[in-house]
C-alpha atoms as a PDB file:
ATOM      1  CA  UNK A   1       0.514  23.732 -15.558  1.00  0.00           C
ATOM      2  CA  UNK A   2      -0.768  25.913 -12.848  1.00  0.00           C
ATOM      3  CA  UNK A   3       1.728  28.202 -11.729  1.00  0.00           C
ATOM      4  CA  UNK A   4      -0.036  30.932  -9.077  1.00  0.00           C
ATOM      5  CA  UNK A   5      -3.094  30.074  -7.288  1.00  0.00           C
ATOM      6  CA  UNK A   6      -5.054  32.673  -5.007  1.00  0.00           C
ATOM      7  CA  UNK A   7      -8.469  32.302  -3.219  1.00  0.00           C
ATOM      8  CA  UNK A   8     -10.014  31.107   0.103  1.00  0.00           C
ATOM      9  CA  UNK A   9      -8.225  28.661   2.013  1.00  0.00           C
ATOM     10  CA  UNK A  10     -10.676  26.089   2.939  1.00  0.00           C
ATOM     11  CA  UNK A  11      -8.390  23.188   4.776  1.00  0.00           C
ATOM     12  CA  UNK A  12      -4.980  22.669   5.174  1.00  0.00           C
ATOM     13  CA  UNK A  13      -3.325  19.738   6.045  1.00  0.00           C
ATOM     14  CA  UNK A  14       0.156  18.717   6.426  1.00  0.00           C
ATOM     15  CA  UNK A  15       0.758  17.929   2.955  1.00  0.00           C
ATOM     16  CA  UNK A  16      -2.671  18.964   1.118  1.00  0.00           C
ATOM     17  CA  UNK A  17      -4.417  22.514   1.211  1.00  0.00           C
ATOM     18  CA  UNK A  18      -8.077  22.870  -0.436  1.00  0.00           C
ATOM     19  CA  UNK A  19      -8.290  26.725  -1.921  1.00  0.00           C
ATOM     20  CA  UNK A  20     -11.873  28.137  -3.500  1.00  0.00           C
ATOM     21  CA  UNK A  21     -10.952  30.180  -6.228  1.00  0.00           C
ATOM     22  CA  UNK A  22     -14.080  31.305  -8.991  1.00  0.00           C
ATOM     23  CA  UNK A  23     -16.243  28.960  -7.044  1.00  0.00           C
ATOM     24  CA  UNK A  24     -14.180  26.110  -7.637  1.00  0.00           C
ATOM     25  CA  UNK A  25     -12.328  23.690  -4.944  1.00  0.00           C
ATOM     26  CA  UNK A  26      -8.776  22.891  -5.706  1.00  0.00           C
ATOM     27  CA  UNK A  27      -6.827  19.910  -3.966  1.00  0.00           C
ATOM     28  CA  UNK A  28      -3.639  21.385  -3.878  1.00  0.00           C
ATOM     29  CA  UNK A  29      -0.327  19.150  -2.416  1.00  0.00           C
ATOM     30  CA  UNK A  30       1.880  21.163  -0.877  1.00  0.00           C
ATOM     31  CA  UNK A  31       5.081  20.235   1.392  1.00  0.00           C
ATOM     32  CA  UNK A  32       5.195  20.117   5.571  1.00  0.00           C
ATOM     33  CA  UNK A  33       6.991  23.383   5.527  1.00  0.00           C
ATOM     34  CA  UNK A  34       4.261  25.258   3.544  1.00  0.00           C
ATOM     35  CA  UNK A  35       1.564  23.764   6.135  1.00  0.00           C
ATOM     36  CA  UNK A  36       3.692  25.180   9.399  1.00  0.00           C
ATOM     37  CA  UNK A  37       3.422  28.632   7.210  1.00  0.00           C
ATOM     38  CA  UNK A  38       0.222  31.272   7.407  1.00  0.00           C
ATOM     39  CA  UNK A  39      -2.454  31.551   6.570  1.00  0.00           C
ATOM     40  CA  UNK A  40      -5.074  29.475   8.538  1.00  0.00           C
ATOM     41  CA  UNK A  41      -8.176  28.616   6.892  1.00  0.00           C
ATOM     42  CA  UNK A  42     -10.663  30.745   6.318  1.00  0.00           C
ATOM     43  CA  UNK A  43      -8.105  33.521   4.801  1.00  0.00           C
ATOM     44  CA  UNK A  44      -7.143  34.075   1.349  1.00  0.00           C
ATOM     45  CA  UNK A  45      -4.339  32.405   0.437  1.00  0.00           C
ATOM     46  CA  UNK A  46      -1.942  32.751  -2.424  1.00  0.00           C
ATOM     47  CA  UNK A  47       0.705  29.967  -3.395  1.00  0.00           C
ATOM     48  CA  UNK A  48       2.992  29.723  -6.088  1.00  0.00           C
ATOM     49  CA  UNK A  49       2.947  26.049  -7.490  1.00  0.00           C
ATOM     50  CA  UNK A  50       6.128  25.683  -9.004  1.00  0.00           C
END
């Protein structure tokens, strides 16, 4: 299990965020309330995946 996950924040959607970490894409679901949080794409993002 992946618990922390930092690198470039790609997309975000309301319940699916795409973050480039090491050159690799990860689809990442996340919940409405994370999507109506910062960052906007294009910044590095870091999100705990627990």
């Amino acid at each position: 299990m992946i618990a922390l996950l930092r690198g470039l924040l790609l997309e975000k959607h309301p319940n699916q965020a795409i973050v480039e970490t090491g050159g690799v894409g990860y689809d990442v679901t996340i919940p409405v309330s994370t999507f109506t949080r910062p960052p906007d794409p294009g910044v590095e993002a870091m999100e705990e995946l627990l």
